[in-house]
Structure formats: C-alpha cells, structure tokens
N, C-alpha and C. Protein backbone atom coordinates (compact mmCIF):
# COMPACT_ATOMS: atom_id res chain seq x y z
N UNK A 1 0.84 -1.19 0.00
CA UNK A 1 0.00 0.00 0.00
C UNK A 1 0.88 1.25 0.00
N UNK A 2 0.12 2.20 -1.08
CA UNK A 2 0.95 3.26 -0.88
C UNK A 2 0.51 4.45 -0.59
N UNK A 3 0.90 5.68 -0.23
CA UNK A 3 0.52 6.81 0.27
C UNK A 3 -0.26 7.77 -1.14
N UNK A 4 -1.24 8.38 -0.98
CA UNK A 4 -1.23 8.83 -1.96
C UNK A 4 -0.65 10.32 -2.40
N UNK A 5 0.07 10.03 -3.72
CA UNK A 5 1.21 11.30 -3.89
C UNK A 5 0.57 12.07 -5.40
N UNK A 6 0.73 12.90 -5.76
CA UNK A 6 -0.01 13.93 -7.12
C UNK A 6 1.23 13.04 -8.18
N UNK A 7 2.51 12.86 -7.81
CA UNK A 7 3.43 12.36 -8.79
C UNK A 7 2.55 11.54 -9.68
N UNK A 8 1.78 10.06 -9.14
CA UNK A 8 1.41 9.06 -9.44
C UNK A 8 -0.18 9.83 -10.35
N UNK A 9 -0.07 10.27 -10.01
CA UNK A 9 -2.05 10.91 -10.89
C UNK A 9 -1.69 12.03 -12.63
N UNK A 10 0.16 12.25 -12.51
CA UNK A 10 0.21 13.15 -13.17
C UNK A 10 0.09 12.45 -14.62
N UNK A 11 0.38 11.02 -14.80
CA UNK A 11 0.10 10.41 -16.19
C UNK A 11 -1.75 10.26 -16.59
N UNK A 12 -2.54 10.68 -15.86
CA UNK A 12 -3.99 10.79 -15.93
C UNK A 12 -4.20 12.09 -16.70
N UNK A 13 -3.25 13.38 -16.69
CA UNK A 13 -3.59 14.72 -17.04
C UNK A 13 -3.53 14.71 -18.59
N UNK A 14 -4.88 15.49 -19.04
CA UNK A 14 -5.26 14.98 -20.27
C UNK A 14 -5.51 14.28 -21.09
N UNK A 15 -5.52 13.07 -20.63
CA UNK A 15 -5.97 11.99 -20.78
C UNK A 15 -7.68 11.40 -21.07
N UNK A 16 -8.39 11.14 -21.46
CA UNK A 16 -9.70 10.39 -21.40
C UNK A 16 -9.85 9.43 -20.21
N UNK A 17 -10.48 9.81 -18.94
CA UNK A 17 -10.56 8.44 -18.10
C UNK A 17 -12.16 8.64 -17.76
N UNK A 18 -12.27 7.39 -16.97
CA UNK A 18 -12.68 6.81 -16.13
C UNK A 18 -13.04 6.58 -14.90
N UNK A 19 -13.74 8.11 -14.15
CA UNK A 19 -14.10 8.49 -12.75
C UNK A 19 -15.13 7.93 -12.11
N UNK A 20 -14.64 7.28 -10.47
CA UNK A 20 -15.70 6.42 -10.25
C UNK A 20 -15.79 6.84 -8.64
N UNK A 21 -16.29 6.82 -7.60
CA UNK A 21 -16.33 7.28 -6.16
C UNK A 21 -17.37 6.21 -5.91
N UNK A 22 -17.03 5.54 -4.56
CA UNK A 22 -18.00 4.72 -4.08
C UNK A 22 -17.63 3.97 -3.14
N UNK A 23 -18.24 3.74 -2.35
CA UNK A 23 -18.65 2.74 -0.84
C UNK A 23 -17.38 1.46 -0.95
N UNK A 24 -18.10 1.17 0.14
CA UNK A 24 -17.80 -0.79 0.36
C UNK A 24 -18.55 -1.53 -0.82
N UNK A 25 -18.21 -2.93 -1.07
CA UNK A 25 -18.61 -3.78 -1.81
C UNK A 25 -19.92 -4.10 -1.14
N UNK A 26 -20.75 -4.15 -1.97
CA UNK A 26 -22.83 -4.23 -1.66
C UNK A 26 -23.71 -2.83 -1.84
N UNK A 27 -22.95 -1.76 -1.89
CA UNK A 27 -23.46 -0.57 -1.44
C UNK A 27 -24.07 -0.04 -3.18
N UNK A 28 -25.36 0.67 -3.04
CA UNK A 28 -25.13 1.08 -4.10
C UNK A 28 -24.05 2.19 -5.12
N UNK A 29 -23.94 1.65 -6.64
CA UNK A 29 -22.90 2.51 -6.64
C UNK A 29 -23.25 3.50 -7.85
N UNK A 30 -23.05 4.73 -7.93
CA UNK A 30 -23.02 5.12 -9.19
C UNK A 30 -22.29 5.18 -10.31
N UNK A 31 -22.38 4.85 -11.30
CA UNK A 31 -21.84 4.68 -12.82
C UNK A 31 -20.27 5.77 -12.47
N UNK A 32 -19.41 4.96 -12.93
CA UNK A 32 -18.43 5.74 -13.52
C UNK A 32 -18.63 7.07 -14.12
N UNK A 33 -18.01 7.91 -14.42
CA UNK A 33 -17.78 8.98 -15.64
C UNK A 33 -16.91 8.91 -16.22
N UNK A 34 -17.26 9.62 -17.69
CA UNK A 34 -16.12 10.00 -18.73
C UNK A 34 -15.77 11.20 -18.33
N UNK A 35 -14.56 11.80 -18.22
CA UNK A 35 -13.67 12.77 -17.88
C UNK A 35 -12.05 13.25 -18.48
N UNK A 36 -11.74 14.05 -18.93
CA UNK A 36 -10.28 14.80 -19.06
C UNK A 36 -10.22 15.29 -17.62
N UNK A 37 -8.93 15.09 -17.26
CA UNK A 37 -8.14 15.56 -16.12
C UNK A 37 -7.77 16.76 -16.53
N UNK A 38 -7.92 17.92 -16.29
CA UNK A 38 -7.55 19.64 -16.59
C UNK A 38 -5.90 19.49 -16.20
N UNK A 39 -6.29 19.55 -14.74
CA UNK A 39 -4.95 19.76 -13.50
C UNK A 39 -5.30 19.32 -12.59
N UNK A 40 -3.70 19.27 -11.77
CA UNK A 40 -3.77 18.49 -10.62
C UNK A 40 -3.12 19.89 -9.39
N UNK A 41 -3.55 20.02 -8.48
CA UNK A 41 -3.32 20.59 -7.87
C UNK A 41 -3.88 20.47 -5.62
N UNK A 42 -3.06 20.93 -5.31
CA UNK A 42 -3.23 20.64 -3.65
C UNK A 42 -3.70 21.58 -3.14
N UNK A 43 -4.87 21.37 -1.98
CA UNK A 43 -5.61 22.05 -1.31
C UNK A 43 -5.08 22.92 -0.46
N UNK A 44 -5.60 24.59 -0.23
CA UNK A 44 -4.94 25.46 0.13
C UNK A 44 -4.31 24.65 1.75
N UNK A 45 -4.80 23.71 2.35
CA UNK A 45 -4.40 23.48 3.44
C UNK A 45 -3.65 22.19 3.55
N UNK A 46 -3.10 21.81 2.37
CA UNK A 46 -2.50 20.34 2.06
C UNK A 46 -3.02 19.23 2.84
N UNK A 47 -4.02 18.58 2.94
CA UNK A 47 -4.34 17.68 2.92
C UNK A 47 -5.23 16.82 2.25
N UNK A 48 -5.05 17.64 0.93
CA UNK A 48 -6.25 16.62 -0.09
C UNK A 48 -4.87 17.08 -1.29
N UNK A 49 -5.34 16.30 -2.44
CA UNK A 49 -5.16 16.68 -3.83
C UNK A 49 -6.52 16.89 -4.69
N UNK A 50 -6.36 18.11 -5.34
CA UNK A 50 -7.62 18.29 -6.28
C UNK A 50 -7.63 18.16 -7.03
N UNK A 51 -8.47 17.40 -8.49
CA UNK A 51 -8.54 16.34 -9.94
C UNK A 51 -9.39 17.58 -10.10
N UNK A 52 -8.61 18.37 -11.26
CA UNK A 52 -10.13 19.66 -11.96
C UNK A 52 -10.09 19.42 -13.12
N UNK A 53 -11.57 19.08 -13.57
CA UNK A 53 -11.88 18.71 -14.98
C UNK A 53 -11.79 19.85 -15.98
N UNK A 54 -11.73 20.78 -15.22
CA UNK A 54 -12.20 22.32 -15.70
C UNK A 54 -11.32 23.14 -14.89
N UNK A 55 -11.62 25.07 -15.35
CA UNK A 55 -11.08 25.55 -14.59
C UNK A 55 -11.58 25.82 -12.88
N UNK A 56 -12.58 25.39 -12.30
CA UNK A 56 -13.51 25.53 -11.52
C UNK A 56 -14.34 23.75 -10.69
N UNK A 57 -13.86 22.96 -11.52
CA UNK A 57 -14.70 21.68 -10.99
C UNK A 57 -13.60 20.82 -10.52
N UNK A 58 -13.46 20.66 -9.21
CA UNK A 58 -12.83 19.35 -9.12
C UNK A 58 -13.29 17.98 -7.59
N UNK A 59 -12.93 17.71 -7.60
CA UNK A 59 -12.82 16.67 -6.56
C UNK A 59 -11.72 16.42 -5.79
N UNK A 60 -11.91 16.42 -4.34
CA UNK A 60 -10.64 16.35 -3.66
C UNK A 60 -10.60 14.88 -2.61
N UNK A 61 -9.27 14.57 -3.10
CA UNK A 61 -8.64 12.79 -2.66
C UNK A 61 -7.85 13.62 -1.15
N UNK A 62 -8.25 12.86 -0.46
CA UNK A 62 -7.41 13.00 0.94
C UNK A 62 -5.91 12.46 0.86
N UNK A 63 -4.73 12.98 1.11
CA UNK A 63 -3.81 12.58 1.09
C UNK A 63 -3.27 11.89 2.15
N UNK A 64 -4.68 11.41 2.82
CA UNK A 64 -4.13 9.82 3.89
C UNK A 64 -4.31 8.36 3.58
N UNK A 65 -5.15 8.74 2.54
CA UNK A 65 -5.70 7.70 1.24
C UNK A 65 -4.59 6.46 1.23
N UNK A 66 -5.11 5.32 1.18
CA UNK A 66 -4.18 4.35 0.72
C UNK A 66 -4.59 3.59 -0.63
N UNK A 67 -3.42 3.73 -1.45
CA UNK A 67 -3.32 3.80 -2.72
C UNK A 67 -3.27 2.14 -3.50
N UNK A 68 -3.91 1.99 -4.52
CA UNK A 68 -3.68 0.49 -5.34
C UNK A 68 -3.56 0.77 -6.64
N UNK A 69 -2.73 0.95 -7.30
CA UNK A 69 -2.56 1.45 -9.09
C UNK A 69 -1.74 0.11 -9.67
N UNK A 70 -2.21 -0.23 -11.13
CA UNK A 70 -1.37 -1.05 -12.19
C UNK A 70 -1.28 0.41 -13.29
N UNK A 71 -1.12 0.26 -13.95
CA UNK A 71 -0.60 1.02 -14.83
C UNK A 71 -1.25 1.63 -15.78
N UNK A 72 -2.82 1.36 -15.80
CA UNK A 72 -3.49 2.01 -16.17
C UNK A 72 -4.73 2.29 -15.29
N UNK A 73 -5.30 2.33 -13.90
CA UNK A 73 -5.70 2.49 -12.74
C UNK A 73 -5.23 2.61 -11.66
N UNK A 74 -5.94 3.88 -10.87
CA UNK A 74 -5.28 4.30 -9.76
C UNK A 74 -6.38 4.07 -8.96
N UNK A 75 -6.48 3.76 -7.34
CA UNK A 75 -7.74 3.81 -6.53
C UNK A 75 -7.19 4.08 -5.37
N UNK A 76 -7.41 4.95 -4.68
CA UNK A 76 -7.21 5.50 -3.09
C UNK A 76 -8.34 5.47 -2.62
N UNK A 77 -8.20 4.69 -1.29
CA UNK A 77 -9.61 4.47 -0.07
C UNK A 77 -9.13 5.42 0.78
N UNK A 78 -10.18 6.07 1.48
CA UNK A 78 -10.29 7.22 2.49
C UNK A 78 -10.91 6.14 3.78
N UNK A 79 -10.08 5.78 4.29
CA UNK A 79 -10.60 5.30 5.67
C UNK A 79 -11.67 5.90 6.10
N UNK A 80 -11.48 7.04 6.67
CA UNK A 80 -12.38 7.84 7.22
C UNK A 80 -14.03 8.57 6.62
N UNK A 81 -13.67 8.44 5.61
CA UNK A 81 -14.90 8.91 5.06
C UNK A 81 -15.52 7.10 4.43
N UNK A 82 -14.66 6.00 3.84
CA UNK A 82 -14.88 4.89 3.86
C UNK A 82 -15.22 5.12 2.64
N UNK A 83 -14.79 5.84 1.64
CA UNK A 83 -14.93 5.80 0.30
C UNK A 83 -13.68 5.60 -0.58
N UNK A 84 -13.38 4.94 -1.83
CA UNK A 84 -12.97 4.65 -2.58
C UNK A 84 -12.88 5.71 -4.13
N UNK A 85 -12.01 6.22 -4.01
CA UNK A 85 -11.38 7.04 -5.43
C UNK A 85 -11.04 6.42 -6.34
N UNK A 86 -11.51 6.14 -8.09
CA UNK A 86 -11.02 5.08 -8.37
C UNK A 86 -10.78 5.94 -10.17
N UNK A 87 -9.45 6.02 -10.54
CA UNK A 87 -9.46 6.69 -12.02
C UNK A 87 -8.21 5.39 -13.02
N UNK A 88 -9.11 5.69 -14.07
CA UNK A 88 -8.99 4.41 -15.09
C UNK A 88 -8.82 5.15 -16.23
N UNK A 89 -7.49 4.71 -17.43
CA UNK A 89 -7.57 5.56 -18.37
C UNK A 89 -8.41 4.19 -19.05
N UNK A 90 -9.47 5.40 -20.07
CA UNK A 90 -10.81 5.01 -20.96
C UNK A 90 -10.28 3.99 -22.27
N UNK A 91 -11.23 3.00 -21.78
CA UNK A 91 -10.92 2.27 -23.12
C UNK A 91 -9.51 0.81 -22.76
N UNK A 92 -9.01 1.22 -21.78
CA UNK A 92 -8.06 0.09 -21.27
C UNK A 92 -8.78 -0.54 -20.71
C-alpha cells in the first residue's frame, strides 16, 4: 500500500478516463464517468489533492488515502470517510 502522492495521478492529465467514487462492496454505486483531467493541484491546506476537470470543478482525494494502481488504474480508499477514489484511463 501506498501513500497517496499527485506524482502518481500526473500520467492521468489529459488523458480520457474513467471516474468512479464509491462505498464498500454491496453498497449502491453510481456509474463511472467519462472525464479529461484539466490539472492536478493541492488544497490550500494540504491535505487533499484536487482532480479539476475544468477551470472551476474538481474533486478532492485525501492525502491519507491508501493507494492500489497497475498502470493504467489508480484507486485510493479514504478510511475515514470509507470511500474509494477510483481513475482508469478510458478504453483500457
């Protein structure tokens, strides 16, 4: 398991993926999205990283997250919130 670092998310930027957020296994889940990664950038108080699709939209990964990536998927679980971050480049 690894920590989650912006290094590892920077081969996602501009890219076509595969955005998915969701529970434990049983829970309902909602559908993936299609997405371009804009930028990657860290929260004014460093403890998240923010995925902006745009100049204005993003989503923020906790950087206590423990990390599972192959080489074309990345997924960080948030203990604490008990959710799962999960980005896939499209079409792999």
């Amino acid at each position: 398991m690894e920590a989650v670092k912006m290094i590892d998310l920077e081969k996602f930027v501009a890219e076509p993926v595969e955005l998915c957020i969701y529970g434990k296994e049983g829970e309902d889940r909602a559908p993936a999205v299609k997405r371009k990664i804009f930028k990657l950038a860290f929260c004014p108080d460093n403890t998240h990283i923010r995925i902006y699709f745009d100049k204005h939209f993003f989503i923020a990964v906790p950087l206590t997250g423990s990390v599972y990536q192959n080489g074309q998927e990345w997924t960080a679980y948030d203990e604490k919130s008990a959710l799962y971050y999960s980005i896939k480049k499209e079409g792999k």
